[in-house]
N, C-alpha and C. Protein backbone atom coordinates (compact mmCIF):
# COMPACT_ATOMS: atom_id res chain seq x y z
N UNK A 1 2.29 -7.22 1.31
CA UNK A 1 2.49 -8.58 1.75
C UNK A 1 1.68 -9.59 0.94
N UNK A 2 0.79 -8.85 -0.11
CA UNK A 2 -0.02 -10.11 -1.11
C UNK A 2 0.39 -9.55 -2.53
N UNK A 3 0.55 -10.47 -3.39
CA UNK A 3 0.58 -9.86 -4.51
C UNK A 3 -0.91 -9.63 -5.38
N UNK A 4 -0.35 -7.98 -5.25
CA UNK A 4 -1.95 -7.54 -5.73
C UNK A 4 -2.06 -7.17 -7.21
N UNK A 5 -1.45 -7.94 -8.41
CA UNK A 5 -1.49 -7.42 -9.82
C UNK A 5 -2.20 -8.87 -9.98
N UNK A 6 -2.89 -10.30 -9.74
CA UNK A 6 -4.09 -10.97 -9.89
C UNK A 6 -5.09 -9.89 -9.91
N UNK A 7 -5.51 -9.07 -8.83
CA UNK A 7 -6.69 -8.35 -8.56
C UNK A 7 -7.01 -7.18 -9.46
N UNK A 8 -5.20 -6.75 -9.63
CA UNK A 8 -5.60 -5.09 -10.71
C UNK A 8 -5.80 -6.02 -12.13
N UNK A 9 -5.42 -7.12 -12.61
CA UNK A 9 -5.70 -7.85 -13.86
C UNK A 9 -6.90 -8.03 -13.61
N UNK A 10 -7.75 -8.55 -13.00
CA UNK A 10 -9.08 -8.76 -13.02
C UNK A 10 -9.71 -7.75 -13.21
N UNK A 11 -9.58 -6.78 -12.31
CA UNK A 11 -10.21 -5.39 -12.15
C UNK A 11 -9.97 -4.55 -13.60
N UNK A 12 -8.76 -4.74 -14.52
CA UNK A 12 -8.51 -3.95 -15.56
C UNK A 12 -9.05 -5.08 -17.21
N UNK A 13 -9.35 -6.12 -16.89
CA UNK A 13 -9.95 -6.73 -17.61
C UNK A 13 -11.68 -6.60 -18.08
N UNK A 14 -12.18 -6.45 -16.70
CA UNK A 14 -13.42 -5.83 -16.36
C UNK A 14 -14.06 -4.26 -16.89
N UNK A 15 -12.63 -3.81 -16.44
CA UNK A 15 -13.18 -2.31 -16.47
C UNK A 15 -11.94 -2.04 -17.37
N UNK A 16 -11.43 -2.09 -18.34
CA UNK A 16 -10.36 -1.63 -19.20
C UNK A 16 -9.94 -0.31 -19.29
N UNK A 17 -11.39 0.64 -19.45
CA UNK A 17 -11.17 2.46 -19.65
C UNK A 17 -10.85 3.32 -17.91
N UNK A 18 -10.81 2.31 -17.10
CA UNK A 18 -9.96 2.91 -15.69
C UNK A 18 -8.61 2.57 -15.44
N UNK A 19 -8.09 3.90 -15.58
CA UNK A 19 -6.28 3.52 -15.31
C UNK A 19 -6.32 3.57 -13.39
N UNK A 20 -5.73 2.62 -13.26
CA UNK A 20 -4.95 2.89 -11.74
C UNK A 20 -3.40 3.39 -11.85
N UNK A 21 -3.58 3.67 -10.39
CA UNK A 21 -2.39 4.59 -10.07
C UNK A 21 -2.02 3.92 -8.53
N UNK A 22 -0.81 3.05 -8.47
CA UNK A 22 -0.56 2.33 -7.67
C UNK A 22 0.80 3.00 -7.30
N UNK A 23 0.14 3.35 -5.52
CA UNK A 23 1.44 3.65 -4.95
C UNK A 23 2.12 3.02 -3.67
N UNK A 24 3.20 3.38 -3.32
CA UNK A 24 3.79 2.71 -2.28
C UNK A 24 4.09 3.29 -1.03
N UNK A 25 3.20 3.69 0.43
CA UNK A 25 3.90 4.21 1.26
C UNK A 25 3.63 3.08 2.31
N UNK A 26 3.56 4.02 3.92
CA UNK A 26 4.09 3.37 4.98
C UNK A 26 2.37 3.30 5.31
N UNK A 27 2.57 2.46 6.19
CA UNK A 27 0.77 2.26 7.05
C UNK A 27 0.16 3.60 7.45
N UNK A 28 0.74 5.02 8.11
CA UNK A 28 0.52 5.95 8.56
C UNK A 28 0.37 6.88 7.69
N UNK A 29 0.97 7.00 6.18
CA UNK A 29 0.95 7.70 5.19
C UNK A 29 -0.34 6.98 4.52
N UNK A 30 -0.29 5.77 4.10
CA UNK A 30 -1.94 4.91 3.56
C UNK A 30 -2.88 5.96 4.23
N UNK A 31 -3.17 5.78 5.83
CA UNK A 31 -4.25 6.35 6.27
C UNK A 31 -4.64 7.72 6.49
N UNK A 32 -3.69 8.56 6.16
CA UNK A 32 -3.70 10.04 6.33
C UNK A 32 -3.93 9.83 4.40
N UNK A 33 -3.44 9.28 3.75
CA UNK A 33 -4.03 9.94 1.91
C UNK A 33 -5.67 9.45 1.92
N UNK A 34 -5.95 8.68 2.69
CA UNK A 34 -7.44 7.55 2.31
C UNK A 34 -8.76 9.02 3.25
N UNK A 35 -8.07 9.39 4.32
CA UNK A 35 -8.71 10.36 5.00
C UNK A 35 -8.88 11.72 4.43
N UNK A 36 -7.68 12.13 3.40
CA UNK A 36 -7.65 13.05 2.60
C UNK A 36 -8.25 12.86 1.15
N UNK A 37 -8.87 11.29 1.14
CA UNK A 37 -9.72 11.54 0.07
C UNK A 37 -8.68 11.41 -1.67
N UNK A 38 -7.15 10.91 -1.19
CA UNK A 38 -6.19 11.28 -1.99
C UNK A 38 -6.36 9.95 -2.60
N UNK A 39 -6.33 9.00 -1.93
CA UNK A 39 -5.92 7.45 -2.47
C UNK A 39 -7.94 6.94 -1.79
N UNK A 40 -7.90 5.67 -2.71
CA UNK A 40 -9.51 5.85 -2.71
C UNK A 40 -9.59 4.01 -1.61
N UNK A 41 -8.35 3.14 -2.54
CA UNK A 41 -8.55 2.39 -1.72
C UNK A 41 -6.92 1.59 -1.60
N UNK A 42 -7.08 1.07 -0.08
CA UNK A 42 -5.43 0.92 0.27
C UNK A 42 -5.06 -0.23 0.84
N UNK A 43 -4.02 -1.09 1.45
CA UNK A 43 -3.90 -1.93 1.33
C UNK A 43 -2.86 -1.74 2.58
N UNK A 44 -3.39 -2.40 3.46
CA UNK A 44 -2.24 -2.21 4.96
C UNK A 44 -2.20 -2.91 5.92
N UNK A 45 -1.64 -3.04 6.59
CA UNK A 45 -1.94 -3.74 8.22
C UNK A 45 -3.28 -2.95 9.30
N UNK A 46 -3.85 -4.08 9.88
CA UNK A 46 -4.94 -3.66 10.54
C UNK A 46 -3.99 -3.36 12.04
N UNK A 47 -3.60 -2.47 12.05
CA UNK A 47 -2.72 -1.93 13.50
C UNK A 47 -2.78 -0.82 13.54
N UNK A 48 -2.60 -0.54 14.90
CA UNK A 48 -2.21 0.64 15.08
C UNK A 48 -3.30 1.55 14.17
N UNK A 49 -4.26 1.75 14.47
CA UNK A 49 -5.76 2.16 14.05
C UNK A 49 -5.85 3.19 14.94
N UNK A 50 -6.33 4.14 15.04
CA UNK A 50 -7.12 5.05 16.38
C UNK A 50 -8.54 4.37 15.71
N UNK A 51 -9.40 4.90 17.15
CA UNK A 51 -11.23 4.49 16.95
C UNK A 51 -11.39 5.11 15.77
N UNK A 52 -11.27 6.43 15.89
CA UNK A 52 -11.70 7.27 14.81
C UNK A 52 -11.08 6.82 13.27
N UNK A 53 -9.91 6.20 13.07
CA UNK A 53 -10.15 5.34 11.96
C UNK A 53 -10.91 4.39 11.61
N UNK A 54 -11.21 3.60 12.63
CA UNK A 54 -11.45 2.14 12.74
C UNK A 54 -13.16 2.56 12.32
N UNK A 55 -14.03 3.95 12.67
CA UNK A 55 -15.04 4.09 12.49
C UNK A 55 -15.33 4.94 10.82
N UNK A 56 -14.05 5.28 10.37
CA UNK A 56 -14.24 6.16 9.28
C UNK A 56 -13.93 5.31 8.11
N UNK A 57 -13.33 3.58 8.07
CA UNK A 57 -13.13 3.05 7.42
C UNK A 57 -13.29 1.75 7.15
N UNK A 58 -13.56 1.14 5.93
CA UNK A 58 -14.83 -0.24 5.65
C UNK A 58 -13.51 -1.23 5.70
N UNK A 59 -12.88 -2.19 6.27
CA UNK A 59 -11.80 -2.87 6.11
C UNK A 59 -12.27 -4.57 5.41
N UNK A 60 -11.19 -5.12 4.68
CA UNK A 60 -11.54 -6.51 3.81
C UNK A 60 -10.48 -6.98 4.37
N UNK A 61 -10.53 -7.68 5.33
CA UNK A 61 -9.12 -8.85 5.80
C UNK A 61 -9.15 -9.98 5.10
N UNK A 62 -7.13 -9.91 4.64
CA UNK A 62 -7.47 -11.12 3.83
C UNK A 62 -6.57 -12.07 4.37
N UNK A 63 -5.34 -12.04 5.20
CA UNK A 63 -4.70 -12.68 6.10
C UNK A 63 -3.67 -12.38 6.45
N UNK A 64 -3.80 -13.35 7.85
CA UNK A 64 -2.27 -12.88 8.62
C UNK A 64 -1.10 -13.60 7.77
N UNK A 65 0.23 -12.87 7.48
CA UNK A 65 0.75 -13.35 6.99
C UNK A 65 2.41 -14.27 7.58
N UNK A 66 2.67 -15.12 7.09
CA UNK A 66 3.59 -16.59 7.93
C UNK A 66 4.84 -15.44 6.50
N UNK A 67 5.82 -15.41 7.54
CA UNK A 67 7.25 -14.48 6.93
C UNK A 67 8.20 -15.92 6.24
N UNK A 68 8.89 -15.40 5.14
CA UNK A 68 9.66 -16.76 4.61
C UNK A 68 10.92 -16.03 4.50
N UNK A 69 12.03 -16.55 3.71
CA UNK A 69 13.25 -16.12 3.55
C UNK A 69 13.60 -16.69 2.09
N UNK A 70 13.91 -15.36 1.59
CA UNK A 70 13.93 -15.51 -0.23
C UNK A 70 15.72 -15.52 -0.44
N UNK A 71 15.90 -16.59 -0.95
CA UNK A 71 17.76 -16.95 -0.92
C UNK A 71 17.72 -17.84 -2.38
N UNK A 72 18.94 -16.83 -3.15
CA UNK A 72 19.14 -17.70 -4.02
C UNK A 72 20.43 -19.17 -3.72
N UNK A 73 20.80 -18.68 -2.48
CA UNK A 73 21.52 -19.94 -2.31
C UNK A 73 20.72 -20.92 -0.43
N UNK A 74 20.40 -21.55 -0.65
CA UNK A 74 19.21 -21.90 0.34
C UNK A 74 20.35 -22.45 1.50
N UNK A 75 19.54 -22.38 2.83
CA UNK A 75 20.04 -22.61 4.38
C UNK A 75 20.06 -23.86 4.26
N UNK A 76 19.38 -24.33 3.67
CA UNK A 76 19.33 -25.85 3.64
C UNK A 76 18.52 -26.33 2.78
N UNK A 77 19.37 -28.22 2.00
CA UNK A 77 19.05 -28.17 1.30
C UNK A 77 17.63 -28.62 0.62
N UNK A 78 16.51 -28.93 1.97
CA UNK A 78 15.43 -29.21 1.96
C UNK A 78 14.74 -28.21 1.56
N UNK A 79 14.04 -27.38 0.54
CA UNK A 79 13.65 -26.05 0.08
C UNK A 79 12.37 -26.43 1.17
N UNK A 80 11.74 -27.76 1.35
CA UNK A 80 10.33 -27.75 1.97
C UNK A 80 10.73 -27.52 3.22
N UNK A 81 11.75 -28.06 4.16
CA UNK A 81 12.18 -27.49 5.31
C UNK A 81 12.00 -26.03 6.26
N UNK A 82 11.03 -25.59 6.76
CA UNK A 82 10.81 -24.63 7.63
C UNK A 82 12.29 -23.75 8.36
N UNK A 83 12.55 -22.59 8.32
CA UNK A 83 13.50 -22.31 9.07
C UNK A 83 13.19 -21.48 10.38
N UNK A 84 14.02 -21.17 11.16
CA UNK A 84 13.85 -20.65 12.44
C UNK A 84 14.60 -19.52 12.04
N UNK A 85 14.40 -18.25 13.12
CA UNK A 85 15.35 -17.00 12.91
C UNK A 85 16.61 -17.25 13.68
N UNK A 86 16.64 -18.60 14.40
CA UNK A 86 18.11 -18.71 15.10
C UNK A 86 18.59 -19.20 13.83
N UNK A 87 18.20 -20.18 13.01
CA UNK A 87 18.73 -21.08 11.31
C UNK A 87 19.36 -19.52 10.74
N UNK A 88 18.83 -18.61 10.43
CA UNK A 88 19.22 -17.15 9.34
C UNK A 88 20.60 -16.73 10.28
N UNK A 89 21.27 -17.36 11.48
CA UNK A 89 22.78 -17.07 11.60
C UNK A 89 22.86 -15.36 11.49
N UNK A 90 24.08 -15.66 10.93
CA UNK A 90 24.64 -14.36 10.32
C UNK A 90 24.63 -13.77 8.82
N UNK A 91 23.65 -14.39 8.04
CA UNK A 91 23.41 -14.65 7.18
C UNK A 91 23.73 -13.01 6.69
N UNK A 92 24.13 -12.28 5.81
CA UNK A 92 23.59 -11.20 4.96
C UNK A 92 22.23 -11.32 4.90
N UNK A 93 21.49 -9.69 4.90
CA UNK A 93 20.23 -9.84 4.84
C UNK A 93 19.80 -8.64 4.26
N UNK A 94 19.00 -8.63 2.74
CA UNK A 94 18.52 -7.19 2.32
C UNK A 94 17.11 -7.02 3.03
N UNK A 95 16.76 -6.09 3.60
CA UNK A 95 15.45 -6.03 4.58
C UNK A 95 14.68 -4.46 3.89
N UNK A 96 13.39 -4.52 3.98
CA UNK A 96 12.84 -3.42 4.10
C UNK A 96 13.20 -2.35 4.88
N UNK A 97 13.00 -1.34 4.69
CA UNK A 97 13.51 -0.01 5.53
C UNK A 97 12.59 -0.02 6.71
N UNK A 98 13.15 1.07 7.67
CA UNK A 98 12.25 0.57 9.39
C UNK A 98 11.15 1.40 9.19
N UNK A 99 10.54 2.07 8.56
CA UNK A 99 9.79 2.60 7.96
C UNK A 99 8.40 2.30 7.31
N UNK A 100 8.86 0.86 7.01
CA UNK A 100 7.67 -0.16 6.61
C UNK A 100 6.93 -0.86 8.02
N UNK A 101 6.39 -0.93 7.74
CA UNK A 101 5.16 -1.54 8.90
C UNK A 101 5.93 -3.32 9.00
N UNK A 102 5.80 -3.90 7.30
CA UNK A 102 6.23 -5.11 7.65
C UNK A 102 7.75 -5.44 8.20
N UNK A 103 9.10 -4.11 8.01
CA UNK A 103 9.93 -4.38 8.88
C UNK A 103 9.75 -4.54 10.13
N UNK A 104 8.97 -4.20 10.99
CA UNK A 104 8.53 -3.58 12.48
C UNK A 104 8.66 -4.85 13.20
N UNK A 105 7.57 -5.70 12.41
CA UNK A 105 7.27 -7.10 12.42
C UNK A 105 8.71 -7.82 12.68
N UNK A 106 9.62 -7.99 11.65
CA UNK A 106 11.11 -8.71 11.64
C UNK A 106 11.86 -7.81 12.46
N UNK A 107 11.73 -6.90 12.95
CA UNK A 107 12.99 -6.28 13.66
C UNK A 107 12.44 -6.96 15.44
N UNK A 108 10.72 -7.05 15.72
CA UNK A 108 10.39 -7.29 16.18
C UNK A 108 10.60 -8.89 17.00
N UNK A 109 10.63 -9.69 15.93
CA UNK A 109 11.09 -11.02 16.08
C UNK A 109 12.51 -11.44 16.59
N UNK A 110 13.04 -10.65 15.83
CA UNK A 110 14.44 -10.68 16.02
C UNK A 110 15.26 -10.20 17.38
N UNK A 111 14.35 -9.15 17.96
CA UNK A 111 14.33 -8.93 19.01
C UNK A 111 13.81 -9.72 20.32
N UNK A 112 12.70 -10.66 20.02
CA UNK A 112 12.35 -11.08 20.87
C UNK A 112 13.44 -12.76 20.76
N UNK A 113 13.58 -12.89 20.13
CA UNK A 113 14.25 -14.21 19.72
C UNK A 113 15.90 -14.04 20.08
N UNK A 114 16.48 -12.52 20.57
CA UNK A 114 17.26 -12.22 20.89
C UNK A 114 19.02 -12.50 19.87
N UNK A 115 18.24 -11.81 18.74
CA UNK A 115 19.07 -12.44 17.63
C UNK A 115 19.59 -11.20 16.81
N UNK A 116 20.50 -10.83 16.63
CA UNK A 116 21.32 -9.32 15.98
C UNK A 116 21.30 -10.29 14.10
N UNK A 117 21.03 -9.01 13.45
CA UNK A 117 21.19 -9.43 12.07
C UNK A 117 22.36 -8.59 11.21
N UNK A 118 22.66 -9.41 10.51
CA UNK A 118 23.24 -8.76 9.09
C UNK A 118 23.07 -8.20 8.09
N UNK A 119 22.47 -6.99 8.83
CA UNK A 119 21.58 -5.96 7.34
C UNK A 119 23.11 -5.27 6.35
N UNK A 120 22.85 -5.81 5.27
CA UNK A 120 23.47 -5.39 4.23
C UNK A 120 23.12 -4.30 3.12
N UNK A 121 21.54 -4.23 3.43
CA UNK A 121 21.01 -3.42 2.14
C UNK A 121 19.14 -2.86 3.32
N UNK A 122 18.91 -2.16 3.00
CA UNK A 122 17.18 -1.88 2.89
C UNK A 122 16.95 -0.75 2.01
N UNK A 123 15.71 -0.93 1.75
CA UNK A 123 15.17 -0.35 1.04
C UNK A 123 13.88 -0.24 1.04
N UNK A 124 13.14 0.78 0.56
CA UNK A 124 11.50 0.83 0.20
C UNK A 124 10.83 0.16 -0.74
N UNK A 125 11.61 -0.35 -1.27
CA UNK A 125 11.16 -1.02 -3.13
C UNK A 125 11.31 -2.50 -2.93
N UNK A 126 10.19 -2.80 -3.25
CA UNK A 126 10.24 -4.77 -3.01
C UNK A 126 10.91 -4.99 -4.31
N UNK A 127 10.45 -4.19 -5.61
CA UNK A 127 11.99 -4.33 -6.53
C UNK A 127 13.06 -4.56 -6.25
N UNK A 128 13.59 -2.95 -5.83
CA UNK A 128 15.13 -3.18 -5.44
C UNK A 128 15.44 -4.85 -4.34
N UNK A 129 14.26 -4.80 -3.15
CA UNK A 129 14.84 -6.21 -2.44
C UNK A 129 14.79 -7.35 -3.54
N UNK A 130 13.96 -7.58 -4.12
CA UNK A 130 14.19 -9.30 -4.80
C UNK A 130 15.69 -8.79 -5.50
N UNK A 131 15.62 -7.61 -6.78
CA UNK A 131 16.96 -7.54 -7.40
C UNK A 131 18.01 -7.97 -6.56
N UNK A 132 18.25 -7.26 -5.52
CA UNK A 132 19.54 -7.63 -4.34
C UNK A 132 19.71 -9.02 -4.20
N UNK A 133 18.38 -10.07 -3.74
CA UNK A 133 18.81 -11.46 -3.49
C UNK A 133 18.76 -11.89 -5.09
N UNK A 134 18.00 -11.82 -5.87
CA UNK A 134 18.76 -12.30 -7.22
C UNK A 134 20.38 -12.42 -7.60
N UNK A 135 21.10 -10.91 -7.32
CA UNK A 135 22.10 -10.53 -7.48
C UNK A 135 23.21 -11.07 -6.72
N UNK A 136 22.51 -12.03 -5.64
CA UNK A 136 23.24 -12.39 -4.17
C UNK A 136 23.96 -11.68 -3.64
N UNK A 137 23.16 -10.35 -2.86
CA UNK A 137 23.62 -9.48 -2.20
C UNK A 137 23.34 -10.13 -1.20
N UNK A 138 22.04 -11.00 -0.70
CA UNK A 138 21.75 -11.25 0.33
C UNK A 138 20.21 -11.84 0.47
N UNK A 139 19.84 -12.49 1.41
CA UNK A 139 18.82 -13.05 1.35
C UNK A 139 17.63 -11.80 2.18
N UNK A 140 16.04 -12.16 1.81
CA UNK A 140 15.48 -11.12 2.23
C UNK A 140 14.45 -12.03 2.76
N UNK A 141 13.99 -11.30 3.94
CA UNK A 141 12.54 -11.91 4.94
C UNK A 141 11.53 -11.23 4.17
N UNK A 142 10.31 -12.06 3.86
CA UNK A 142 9.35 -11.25 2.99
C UNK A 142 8.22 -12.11 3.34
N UNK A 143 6.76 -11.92 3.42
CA UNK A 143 5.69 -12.43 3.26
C UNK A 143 5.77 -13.75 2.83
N UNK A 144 4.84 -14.63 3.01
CA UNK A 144 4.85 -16.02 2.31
C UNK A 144 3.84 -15.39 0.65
N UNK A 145 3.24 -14.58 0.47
CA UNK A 145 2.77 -14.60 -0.17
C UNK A 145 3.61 -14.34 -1.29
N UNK A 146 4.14 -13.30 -0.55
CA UNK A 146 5.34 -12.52 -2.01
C UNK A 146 6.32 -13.45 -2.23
N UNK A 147 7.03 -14.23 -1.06
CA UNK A 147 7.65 -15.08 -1.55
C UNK A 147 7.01 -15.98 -2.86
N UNK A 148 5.69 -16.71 -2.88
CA UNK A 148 5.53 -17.87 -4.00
C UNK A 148 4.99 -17.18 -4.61
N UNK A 149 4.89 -15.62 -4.92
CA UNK A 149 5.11 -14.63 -6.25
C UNK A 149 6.58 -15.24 -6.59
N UNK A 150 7.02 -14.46 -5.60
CA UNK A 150 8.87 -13.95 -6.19
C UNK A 150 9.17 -15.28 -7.03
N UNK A 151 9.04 -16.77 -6.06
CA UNK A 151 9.42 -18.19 -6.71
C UNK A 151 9.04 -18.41 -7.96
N UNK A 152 7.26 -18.21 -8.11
CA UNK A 152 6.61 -18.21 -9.31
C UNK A 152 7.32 -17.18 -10.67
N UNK A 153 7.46 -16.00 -10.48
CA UNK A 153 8.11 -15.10 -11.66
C UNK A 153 9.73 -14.88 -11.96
N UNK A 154 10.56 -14.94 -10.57
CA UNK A 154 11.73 -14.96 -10.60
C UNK A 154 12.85 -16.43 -10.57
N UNK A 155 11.86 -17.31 -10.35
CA UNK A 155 12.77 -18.63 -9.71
C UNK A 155 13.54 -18.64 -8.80
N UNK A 156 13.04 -17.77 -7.64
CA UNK A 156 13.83 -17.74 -6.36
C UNK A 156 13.51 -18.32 -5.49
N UNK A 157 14.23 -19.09 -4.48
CA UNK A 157 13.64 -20.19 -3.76
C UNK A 157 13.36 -19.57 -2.43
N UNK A 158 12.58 -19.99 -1.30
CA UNK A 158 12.00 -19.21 -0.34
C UNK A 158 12.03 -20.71 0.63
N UNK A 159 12.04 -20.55 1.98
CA UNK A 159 11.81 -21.76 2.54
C UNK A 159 10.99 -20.42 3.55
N UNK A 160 9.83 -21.39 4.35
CA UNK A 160 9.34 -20.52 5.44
C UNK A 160 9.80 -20.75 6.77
N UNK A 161 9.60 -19.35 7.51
CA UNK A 161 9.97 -18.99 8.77
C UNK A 161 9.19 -19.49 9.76
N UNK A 162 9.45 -20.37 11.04
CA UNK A 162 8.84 -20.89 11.68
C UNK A 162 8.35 -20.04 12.90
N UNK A 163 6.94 -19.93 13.50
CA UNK A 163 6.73 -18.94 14.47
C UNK A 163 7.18 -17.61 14.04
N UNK A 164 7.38 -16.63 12.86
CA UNK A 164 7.66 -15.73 12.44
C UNK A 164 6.35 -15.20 11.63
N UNK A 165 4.91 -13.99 12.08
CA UNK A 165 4.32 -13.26 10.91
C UNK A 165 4.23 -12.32 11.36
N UNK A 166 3.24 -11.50 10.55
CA UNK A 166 3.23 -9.89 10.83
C UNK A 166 1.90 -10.19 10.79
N UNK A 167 1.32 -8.97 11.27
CA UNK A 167 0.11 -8.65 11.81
C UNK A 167 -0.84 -9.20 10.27
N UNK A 168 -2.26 -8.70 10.46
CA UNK A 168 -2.92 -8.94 9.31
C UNK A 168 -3.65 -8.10 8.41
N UNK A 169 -3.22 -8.68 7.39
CA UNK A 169 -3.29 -7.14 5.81
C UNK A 169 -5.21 -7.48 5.40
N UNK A 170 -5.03 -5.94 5.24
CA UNK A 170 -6.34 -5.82 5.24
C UNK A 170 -6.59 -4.30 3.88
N UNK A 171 -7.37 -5.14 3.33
CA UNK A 171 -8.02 -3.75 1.95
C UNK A 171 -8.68 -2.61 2.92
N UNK A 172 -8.55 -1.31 2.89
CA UNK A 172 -9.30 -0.62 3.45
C UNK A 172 -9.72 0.80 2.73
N UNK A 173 -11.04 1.19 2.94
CA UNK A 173 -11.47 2.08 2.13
C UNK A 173 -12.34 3.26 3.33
N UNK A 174 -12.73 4.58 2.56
CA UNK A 174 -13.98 5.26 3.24
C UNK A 174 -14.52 4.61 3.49
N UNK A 175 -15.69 4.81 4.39
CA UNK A 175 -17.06 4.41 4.39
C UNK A 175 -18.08 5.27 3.58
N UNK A 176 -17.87 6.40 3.25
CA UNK A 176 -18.57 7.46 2.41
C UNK A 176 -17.44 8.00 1.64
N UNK A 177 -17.97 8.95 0.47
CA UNK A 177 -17.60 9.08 -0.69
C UNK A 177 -17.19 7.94 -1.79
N UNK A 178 -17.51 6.91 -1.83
CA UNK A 178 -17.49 5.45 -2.04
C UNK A 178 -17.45 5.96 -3.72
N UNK A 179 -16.81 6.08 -4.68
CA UNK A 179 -17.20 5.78 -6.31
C UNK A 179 -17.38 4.76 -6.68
N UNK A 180 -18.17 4.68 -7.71
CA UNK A 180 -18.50 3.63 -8.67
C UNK A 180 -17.14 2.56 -8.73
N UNK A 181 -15.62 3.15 -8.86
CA UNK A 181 -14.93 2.23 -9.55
C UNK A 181 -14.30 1.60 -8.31
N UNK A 182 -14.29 2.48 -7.10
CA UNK A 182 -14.37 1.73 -5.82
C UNK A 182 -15.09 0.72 -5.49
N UNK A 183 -16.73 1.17 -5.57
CA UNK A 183 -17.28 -0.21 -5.32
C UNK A 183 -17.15 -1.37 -6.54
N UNK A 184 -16.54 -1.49 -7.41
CA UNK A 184 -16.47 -2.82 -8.59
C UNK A 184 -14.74 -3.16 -7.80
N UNK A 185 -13.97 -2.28 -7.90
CA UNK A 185 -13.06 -3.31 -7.00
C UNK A 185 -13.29 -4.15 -5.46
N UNK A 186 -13.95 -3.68 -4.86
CA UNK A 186 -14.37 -4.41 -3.04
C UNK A 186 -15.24 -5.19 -3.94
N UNK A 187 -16.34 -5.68 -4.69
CA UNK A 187 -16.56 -6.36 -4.89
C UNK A 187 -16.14 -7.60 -5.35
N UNK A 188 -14.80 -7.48 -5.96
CA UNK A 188 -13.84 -8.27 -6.42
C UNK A 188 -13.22 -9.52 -5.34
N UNK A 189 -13.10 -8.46 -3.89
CA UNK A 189 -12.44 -8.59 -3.18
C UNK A 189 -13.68 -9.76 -2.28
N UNK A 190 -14.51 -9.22 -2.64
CA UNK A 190 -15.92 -9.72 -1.43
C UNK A 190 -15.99 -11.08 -2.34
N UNK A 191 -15.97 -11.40 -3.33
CA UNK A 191 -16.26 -12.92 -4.73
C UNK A 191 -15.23 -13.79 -4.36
């Protein structure tokens, strides 16, 4: 839900002779590799924790995030204009798979707002989603953050979702077995 290649540029500018290895799973898979010592530091929603995580791991909150809607052909033609999830209609919609933590969030809304959608596409790959609304398969609900990525690199326009976020993303690491190249990234994070 943030775009995190500012942070690996900093971090690989700094430290040049450390390769990262950036992967993509679900909130429950993050915390079972970070416990296994597999993945060193991860990037997730602060939910759905047991104690015994919440005590085995150092967390960096960086915010709750406000959901937008990435359309190459816009709801309206005010791009600064706020939309509602009653505004997204029947719209086509490429969505994350239910699998993702941040779908949970939009299936969530949508539910409470009592509103059926037009899933056309999901997927695991925030690739594959922007490709799809590029391609105008369909418009996609995504982070505000990723949205004014997506706007910034792709020229895709995003208006935000009103009363629509997901919980709040948070860096999280051990508290022990800590490496060296662990602690120069949380420090990054702590500046």
């Amino acid at each position: 839900s943030i775009d995190i290649m500012p942070l690996i540029k900093l971090f690989n500018k700094a430290y040049p002779n450390i390769s990262i290895k950036l992967s993509v799973m679900t909130n429950g898979q993050l915390i079972e590799s970070l416990s296994l010592h597999k993945t060193d530091i991860g990037l997730g929603f602060d939910e759905q924790l047991t104690e015994a995580n919440r005590r085995s791991f150092v967390f960096y909150p960086q915010r709750a995030n406000q959901m937008a809607l990435l359309s190459c052909d816009s709801v309206d033609d005010s791009a600064s204009k706020s939309l509602s999830l009653a505004d997204i209609g029947t719209r086509p919609l490429v969505l994350l798979s239910q699998n993702m933590q941040f779908r949970k969030y939009i299936d969530n809304a949508m539910a409470q707002a009592g509103i059926d959608f037009n899933l056309v596409l999901e997927t695991d790959s925030l690739f594959h989603l922007i490709g799809a609304v590029k391609h105008g398969l369909g418009s996609a609900i995504v982070s505000r953050g990723i949205a004014e990525s997506v706007a910034q690199l792709f020229g895709i326009p995003y208006q935000l979702l009103d009363g629509v976020s997901s919980g709040q993303t948070v860096f999280m690491t051990r508290k022990h077995s800590i490496t060296p190249a662990m602690k120069a990234f949380m420090r990054q994070l702590e500046s």
